[in-house]
N, C-alpha and C. Protein backbone atom coordinates (compact mmCIF):
# COMPACT_ATOMS: atom_id res chain seq x y z
N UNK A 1 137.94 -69.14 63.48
CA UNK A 1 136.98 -69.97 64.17
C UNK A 1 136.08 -70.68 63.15
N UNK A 2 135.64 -71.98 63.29
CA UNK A 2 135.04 -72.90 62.47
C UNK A 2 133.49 -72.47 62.98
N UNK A 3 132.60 -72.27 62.31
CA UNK A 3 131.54 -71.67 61.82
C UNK A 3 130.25 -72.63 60.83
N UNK A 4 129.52 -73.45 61.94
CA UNK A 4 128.52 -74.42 61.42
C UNK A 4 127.25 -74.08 61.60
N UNK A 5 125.88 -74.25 60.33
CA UNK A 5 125.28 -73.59 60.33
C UNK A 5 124.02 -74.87 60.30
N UNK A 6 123.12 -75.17 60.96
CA UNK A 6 122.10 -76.34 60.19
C UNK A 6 120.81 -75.46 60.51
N UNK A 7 120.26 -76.58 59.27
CA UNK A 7 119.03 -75.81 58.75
C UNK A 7 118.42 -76.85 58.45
N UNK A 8 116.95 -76.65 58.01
CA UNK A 8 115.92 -78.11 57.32
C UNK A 8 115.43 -78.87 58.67
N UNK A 9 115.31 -78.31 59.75
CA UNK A 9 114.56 -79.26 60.61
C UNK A 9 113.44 -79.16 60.88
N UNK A 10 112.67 -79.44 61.27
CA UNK A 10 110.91 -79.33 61.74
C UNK A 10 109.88 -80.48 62.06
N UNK A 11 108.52 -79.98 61.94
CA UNK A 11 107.49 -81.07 62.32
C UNK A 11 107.22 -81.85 60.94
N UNK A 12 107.54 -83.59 61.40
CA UNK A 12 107.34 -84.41 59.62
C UNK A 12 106.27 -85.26 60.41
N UNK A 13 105.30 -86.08 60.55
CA UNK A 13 104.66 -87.51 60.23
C UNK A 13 105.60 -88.33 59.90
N UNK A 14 105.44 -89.31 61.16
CA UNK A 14 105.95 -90.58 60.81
C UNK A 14 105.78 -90.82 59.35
N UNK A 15 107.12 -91.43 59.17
CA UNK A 15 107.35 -92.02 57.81
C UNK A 15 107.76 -91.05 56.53
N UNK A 16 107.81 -89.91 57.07
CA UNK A 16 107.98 -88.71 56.55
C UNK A 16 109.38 -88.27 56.07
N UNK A 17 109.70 -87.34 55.45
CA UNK A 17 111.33 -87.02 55.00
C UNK A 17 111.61 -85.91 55.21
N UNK A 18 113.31 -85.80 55.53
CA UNK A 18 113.19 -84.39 55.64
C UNK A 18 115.02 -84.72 55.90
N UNK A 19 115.26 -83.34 55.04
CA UNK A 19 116.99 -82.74 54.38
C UNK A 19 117.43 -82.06 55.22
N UNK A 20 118.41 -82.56 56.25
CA UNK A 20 119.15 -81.45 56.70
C UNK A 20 120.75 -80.75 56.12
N UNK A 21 120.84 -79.68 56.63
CA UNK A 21 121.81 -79.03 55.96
C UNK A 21 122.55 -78.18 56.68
N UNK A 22 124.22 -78.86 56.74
CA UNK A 22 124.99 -77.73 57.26
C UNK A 22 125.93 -77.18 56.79
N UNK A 23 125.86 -75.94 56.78
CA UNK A 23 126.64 -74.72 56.16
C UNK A 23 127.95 -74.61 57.07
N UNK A 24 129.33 -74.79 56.31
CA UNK A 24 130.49 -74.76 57.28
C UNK A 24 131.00 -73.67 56.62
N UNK A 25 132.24 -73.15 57.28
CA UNK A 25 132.95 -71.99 56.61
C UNK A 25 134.28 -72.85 55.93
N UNK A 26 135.14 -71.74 55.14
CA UNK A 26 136.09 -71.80 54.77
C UNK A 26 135.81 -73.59 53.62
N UNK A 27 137.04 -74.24 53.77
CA UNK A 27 136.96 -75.21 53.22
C UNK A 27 136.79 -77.03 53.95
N UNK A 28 135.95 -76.76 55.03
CA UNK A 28 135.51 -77.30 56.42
C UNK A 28 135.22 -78.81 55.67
N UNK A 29 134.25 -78.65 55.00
CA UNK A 29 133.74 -79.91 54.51
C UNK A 29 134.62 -80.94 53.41
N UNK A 30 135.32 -80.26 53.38
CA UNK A 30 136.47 -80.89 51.72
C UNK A 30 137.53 -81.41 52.45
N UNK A 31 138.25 -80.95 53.56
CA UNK A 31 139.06 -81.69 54.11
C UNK A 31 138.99 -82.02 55.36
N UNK A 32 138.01 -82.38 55.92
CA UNK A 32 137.88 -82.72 57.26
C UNK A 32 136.74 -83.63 57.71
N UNK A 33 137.02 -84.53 58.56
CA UNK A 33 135.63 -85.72 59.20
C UNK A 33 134.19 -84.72 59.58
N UNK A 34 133.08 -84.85 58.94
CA UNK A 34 132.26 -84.00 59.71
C UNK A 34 131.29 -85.32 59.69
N UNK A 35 130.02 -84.89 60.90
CA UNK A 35 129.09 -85.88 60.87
C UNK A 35 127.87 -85.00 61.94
N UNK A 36 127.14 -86.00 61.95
CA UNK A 36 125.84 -85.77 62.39
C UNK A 36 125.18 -86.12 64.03
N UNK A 37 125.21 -85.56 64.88
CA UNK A 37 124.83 -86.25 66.02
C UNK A 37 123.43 -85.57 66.81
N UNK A 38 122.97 -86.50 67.17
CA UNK A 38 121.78 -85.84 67.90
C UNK A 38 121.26 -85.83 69.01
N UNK A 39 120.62 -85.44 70.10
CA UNK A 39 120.16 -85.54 71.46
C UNK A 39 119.15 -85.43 72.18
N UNK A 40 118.47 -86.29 72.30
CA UNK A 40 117.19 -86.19 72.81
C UNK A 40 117.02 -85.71 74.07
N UNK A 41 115.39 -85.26 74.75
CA UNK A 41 115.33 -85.13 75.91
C UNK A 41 116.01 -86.13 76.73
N UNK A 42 116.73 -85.46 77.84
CA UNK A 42 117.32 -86.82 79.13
C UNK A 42 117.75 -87.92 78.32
N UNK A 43 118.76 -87.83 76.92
CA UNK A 43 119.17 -89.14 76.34
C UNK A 43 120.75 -88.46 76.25
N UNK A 44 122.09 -89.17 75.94
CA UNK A 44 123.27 -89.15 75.71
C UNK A 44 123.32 -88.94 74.22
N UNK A 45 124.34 -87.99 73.90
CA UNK A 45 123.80 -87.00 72.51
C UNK A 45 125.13 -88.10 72.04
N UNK A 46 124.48 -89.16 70.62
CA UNK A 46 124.65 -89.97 70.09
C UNK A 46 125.22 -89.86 68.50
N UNK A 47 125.75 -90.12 68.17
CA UNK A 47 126.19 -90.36 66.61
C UNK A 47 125.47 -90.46 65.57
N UNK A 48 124.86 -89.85 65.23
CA UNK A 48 123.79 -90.70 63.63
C UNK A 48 124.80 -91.15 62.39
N UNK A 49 125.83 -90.57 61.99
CA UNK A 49 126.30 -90.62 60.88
C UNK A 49 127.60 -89.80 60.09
N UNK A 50 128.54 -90.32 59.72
CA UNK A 50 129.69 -89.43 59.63
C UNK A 50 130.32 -89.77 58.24
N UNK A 51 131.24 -88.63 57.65
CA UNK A 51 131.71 -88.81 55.98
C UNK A 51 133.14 -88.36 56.31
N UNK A 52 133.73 -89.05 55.95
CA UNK A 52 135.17 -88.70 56.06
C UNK A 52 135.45 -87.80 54.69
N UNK A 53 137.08 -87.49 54.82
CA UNK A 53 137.39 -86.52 54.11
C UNK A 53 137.40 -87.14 52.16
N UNK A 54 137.91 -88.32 52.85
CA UNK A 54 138.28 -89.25 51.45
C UNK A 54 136.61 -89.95 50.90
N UNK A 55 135.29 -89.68 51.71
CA UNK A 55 134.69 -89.57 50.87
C UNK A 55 133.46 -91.39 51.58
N UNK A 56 134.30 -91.93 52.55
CA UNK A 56 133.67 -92.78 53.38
C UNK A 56 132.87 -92.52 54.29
N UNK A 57 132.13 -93.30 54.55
CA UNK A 57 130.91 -93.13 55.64
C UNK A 57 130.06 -93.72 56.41
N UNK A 58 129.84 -93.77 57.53
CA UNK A 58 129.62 -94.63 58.69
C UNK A 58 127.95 -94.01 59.19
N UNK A 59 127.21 -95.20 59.41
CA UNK A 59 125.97 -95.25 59.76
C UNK A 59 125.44 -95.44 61.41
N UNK A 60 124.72 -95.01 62.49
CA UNK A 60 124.26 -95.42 63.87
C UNK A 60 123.41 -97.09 62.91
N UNK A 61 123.81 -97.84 63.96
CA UNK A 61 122.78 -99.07 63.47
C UNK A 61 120.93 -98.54 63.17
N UNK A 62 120.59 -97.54 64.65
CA UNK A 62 118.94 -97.61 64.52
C UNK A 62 118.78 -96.89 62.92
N UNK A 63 119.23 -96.01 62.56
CA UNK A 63 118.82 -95.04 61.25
C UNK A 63 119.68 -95.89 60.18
N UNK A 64 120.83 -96.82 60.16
CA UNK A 64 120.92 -97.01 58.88
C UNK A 64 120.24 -97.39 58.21
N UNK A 65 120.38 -97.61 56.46
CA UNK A 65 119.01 -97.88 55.48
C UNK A 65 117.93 -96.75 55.39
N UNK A 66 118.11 -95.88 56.25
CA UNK A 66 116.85 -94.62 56.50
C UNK A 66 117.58 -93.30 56.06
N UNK A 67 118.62 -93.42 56.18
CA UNK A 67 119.10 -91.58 55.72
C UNK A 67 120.86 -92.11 55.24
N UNK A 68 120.90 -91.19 54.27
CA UNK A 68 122.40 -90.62 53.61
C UNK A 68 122.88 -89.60 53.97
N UNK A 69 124.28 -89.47 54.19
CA UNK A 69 125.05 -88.17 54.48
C UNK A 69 125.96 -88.33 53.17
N UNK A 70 126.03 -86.65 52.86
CA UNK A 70 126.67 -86.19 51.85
C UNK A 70 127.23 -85.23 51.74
N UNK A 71 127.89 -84.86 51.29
CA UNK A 71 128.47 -83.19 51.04
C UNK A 71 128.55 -83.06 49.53
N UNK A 72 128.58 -81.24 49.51
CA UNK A 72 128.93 -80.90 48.62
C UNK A 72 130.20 -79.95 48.30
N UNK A 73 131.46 -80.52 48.00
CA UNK A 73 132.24 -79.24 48.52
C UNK A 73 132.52 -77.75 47.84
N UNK A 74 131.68 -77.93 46.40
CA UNK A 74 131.48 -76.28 46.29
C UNK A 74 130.76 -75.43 47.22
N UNK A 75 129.55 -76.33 47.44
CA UNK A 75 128.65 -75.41 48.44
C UNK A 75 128.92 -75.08 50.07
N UNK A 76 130.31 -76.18 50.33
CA UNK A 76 130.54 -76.31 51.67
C UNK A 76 129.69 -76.82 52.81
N UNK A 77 129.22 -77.42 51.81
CA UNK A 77 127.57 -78.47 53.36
C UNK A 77 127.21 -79.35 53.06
N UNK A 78 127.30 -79.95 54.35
CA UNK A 78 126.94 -81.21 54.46
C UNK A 78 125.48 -81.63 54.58
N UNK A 79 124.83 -82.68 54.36
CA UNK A 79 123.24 -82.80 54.25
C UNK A 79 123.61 -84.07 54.97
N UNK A 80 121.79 -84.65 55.83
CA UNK A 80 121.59 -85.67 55.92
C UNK A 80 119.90 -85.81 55.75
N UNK A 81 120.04 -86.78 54.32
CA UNK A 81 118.86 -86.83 54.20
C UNK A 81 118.01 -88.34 54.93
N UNK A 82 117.17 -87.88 55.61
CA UNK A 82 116.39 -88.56 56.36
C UNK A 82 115.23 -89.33 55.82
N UNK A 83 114.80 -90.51 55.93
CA UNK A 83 113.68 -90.75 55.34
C UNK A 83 113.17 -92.06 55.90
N UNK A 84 111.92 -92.30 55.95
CA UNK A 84 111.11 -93.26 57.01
C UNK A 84 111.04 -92.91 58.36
N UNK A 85 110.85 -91.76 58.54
CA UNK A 85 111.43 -91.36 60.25
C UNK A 85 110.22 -91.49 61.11
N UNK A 86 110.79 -92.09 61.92
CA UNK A 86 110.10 -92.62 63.30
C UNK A 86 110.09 -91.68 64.88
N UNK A 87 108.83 -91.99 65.47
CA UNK A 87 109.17 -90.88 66.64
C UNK A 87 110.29 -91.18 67.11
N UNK A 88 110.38 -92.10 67.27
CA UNK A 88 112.44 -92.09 67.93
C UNK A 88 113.22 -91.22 67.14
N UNK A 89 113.00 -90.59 66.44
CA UNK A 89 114.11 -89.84 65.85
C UNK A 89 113.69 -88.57 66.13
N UNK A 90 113.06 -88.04 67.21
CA UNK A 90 112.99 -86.89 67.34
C UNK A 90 114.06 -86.47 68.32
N UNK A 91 114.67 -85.45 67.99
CA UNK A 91 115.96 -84.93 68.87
C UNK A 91 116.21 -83.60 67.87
N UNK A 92 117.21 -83.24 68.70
CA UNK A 92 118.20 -81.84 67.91
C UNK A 92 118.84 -82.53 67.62
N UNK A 93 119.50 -82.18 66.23
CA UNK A 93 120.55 -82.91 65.43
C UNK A 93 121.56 -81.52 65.11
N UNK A 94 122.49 -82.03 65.48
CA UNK A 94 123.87 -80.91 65.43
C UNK A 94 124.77 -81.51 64.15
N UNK A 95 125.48 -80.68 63.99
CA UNK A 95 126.80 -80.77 62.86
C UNK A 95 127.89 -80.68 63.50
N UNK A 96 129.19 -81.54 62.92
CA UNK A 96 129.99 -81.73 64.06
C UNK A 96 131.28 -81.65 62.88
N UNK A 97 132.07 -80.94 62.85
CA UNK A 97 133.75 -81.28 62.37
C UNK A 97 134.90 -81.62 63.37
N UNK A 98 135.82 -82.50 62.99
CA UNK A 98 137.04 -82.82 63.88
C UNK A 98 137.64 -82.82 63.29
N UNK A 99 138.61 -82.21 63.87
CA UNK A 99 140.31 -81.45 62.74
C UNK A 99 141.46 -82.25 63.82
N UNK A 100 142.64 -82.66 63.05
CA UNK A 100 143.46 -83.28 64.01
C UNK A 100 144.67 -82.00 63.70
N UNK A 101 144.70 -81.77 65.26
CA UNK A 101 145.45 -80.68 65.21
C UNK A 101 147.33 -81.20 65.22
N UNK A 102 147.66 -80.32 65.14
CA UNK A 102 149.29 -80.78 65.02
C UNK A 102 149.92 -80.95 66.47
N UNK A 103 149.44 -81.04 67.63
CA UNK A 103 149.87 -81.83 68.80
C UNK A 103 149.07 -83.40 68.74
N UNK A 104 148.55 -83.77 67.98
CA UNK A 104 147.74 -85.29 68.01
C UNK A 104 146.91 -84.74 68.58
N UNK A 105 146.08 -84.05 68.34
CA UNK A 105 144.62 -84.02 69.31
C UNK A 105 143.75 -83.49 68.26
N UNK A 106 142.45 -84.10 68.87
CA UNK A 106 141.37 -84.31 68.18
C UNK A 106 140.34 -82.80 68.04
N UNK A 107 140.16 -81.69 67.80
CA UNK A 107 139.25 -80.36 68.11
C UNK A 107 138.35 -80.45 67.42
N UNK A 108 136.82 -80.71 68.29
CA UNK A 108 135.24 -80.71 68.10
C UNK A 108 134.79 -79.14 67.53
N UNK A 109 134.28 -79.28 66.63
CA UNK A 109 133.60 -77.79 66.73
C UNK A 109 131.90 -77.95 66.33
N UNK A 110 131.12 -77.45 66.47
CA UNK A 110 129.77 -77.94 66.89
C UNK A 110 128.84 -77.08 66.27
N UNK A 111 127.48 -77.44 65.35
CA UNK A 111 126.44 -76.06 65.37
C UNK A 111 125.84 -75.92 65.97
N UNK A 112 124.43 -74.95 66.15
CA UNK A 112 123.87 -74.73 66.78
C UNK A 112 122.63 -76.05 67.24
N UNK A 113 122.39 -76.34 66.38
CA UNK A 113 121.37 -77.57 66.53
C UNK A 113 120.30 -77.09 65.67
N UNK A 114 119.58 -78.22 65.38
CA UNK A 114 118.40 -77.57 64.45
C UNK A 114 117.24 -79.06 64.60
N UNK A 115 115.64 -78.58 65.05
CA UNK A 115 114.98 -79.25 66.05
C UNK A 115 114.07 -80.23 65.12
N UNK A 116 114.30 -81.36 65.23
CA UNK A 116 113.43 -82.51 64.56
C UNK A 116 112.46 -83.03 65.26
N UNK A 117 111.57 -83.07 65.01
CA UNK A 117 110.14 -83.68 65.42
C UNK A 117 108.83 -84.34 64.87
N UNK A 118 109.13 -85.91 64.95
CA UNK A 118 108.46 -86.61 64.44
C UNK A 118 107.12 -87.15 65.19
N UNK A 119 106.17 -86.85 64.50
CA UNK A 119 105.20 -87.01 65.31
C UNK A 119 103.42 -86.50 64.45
N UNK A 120 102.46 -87.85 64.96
CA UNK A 120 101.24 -87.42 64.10
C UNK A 120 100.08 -86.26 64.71
């Protein structure tokens, strides 16, 4: 079982920064799409940002220019570092891997969430 761990979330001030970090098992992050999604109260839990295996990476329009996703694959985690953050960016932000399994299908595996809150 795939095993995602995030960490680094909390209360920042607008305009403020802040590193998130997810801990995957095995060799999760080195060969596989992982990315970042988040969900606000009563909102549709949305995309922020994703790194493919080969090392590419895709931005939500509202946060691009504002945060990088990265991995490290000794450490097995993925980060997204955040910066200029606006109350709109308050949500749970989850960690997300998709493995293409050997029938063509796509398998989500998900962390727990870890709670961002921007606000003065």
């Amino acid at each position: 079982q795939v095993q995602l761990v995030e960490s680094g979330g909390g209360l920042v001030q607008p305009g403020g920064s802040l590193r998130l970090s997810c801990a995957a098992s095995g060799s999760i992050v080195r060969d596989n799409t992982m990315g970042w999604y988040r969900q606000a109260p009563g909102k549709q839990r949305e995309l922020v940002a994703t790194i493919f295996s080969r090392g590419g990476t895709t931005y939500a329009s509202s946060v691009k220019g504002r945060v990088t996703i990265s991995r490290d694959s000794v450490k097995n985690t993925v980060y997204l570092q955040m910066n200029s953050l606006k109350p709109e960016d308050t949500a749970v932000y989850y960690c997300n891997v998709k493995e293409l399994q050997r029938a063509g299908t796509w398998r989500d595996s998900w962390g727990q969430g870890t709670q961002v809150t921007v606000s003065s």
